[in-house]
N, C-alpha and C. Protein backbone atom coordinates (compact mmCIF):
# COMPACT_ATOMS: atom_id res chain seq x y z
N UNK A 1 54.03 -160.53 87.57
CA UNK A 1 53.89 -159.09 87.60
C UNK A 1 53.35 -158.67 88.97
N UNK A 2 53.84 -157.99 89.52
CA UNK A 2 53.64 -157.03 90.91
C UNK A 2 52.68 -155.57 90.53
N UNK A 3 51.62 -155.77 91.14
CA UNK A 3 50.75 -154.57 90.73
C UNK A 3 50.25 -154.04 92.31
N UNK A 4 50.75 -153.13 92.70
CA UNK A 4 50.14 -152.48 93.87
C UNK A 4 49.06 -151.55 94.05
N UNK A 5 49.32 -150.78 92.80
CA UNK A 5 48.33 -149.71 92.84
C UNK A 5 48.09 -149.34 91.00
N UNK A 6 46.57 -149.29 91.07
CA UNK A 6 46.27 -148.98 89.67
C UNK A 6 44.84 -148.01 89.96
N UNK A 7 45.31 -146.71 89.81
CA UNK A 7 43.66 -145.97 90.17
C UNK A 7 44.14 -144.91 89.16
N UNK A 8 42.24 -144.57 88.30
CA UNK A 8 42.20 -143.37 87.37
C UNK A 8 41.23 -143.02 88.34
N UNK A 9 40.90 -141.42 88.09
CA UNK A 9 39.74 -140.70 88.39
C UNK A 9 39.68 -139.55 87.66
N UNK A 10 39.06 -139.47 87.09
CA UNK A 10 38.16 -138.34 86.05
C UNK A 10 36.78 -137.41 86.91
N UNK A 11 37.18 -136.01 87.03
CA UNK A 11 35.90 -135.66 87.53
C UNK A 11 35.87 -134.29 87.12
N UNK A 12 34.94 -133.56 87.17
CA UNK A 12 35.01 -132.11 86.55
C UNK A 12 35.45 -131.43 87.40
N UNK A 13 36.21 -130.25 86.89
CA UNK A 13 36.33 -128.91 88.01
C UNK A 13 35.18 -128.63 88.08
N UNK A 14 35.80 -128.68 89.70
CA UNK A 14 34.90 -127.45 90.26
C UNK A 14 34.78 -126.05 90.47
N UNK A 15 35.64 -125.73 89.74
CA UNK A 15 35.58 -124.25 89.20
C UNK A 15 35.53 -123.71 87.58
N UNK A 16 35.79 -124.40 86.75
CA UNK A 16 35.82 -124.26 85.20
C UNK A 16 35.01 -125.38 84.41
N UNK A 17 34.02 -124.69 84.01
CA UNK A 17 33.21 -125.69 82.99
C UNK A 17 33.75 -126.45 81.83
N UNK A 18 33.40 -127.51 81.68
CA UNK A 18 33.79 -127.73 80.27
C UNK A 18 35.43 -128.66 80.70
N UNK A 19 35.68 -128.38 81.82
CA UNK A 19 37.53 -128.93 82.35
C UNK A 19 37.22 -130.08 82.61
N UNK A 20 37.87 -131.36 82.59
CA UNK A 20 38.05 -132.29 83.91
C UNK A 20 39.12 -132.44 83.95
N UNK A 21 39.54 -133.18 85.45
CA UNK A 21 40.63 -133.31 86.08
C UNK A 21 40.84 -134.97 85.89
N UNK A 22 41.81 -135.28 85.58
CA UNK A 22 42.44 -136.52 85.64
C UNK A 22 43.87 -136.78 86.28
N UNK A 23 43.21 -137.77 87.19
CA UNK A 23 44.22 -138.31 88.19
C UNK A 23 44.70 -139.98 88.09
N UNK A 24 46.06 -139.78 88.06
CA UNK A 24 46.34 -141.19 87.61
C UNK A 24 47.80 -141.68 88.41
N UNK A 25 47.14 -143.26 88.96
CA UNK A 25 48.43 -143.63 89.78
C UNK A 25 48.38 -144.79 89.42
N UNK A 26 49.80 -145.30 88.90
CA UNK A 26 50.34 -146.70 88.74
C UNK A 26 50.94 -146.95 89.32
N UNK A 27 51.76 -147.82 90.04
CA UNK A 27 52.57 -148.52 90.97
C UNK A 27 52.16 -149.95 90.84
N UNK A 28 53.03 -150.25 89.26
CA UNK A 28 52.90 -151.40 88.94
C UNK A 28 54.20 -152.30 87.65
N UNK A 29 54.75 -153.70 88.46
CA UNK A 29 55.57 -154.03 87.62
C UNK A 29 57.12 -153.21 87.61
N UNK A 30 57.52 -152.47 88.43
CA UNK A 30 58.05 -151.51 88.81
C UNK A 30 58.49 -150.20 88.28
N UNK A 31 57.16 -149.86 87.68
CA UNK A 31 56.74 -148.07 87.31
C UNK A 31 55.91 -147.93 88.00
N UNK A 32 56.32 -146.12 88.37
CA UNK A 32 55.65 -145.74 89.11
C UNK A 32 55.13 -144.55 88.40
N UNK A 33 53.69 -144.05 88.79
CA UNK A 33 53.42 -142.78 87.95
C UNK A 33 52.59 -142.39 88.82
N UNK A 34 52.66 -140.91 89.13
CA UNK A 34 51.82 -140.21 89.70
C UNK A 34 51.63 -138.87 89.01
N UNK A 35 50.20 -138.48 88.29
CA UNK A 35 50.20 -137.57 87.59
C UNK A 35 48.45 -137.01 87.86
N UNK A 36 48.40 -135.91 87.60
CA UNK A 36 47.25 -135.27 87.23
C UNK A 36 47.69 -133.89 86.55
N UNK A 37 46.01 -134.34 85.38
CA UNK A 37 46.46 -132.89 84.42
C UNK A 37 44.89 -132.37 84.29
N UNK A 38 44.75 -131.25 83.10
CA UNK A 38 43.29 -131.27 83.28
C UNK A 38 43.03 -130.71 82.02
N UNK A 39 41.79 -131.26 81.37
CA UNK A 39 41.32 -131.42 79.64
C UNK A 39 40.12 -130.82 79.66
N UNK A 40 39.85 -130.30 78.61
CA UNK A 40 38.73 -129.67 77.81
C UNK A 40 37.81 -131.42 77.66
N UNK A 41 36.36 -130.97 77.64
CA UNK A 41 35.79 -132.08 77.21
C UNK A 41 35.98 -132.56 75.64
N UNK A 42 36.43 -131.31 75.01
CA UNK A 42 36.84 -131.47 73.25
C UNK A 42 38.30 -131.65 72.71
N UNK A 43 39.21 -132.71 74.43
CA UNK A 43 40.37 -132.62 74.14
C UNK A 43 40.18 -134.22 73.27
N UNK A 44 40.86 -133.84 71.68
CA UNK A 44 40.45 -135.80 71.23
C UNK A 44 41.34 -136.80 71.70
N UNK A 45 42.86 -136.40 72.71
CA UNK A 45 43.58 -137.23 73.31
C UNK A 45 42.89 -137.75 74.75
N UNK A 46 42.20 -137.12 75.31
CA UNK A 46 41.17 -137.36 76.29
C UNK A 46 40.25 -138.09 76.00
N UNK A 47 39.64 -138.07 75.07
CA UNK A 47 38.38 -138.54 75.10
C UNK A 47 38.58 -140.48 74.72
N UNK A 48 39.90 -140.04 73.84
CA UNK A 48 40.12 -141.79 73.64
C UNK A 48 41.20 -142.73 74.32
N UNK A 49 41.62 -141.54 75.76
CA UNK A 49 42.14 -142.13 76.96
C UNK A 49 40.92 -142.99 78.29
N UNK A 50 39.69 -141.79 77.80
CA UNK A 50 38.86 -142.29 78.65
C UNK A 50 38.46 -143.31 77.78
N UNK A 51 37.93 -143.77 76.53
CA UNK A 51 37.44 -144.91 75.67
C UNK A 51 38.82 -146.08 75.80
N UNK A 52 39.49 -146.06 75.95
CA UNK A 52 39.99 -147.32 76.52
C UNK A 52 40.54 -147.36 77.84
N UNK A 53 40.44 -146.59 78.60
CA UNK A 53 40.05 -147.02 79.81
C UNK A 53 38.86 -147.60 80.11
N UNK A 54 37.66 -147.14 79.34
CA UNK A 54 36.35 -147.88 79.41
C UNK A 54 36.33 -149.46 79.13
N UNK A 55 37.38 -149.41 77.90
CA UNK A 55 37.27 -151.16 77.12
C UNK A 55 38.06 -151.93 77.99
N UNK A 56 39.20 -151.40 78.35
CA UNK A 56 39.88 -152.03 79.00
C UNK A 56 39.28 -152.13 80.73
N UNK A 57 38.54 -151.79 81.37
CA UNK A 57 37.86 -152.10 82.47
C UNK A 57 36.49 -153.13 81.81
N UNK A 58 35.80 -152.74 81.08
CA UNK A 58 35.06 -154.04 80.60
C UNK A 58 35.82 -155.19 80.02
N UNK A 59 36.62 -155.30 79.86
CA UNK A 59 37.55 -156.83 79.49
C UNK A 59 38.08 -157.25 80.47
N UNK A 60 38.36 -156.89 81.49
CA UNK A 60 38.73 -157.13 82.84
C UNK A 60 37.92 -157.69 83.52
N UNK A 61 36.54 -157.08 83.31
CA UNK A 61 35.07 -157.33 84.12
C UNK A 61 34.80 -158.71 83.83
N UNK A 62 34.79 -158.90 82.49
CA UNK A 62 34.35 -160.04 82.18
C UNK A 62 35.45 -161.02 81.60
N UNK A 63 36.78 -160.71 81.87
CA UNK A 63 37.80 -162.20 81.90
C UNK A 63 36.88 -163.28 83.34
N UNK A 64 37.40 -164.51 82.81
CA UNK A 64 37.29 -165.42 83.55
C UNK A 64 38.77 -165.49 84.42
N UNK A 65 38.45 -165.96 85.35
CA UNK A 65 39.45 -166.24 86.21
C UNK A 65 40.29 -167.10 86.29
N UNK A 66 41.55 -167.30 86.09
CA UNK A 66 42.40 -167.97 86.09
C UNK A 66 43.38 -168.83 87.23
């Protein structure tokens, strides 16, 4: 598998409370995705995009190396 680029970023507007912005780039395996959208903190498709992005960066953290 060919992985070039794998970056999330989650951060609040800076103009609307309660918003964040999510930015997401894959360039990996040969998909490419470049997207940003922006969620309510009470969006429940958000909240369990960020909860496995969380699990899935701690399982990563702590694989052993191969």
């Amino acid at each position: 598998m060919e992985v070039n680029t794998i970056k999330i970023e989650i951060r609040k507007h800076h103009v609307t409370p309660g918003v964040n912005v999510l930015d997401l780039t894959i360039d990996a395996d040969g998909e490419k995705v470049v997207k940003q959208t922006q969620h309510k903190d009470t969006d429940q498709s958000y909240q369990k995009f960020v909860k496995e992005a969380v699990r899935i960066a701690k399982e990563l953290s702590n694989a052993k190396i191969e």
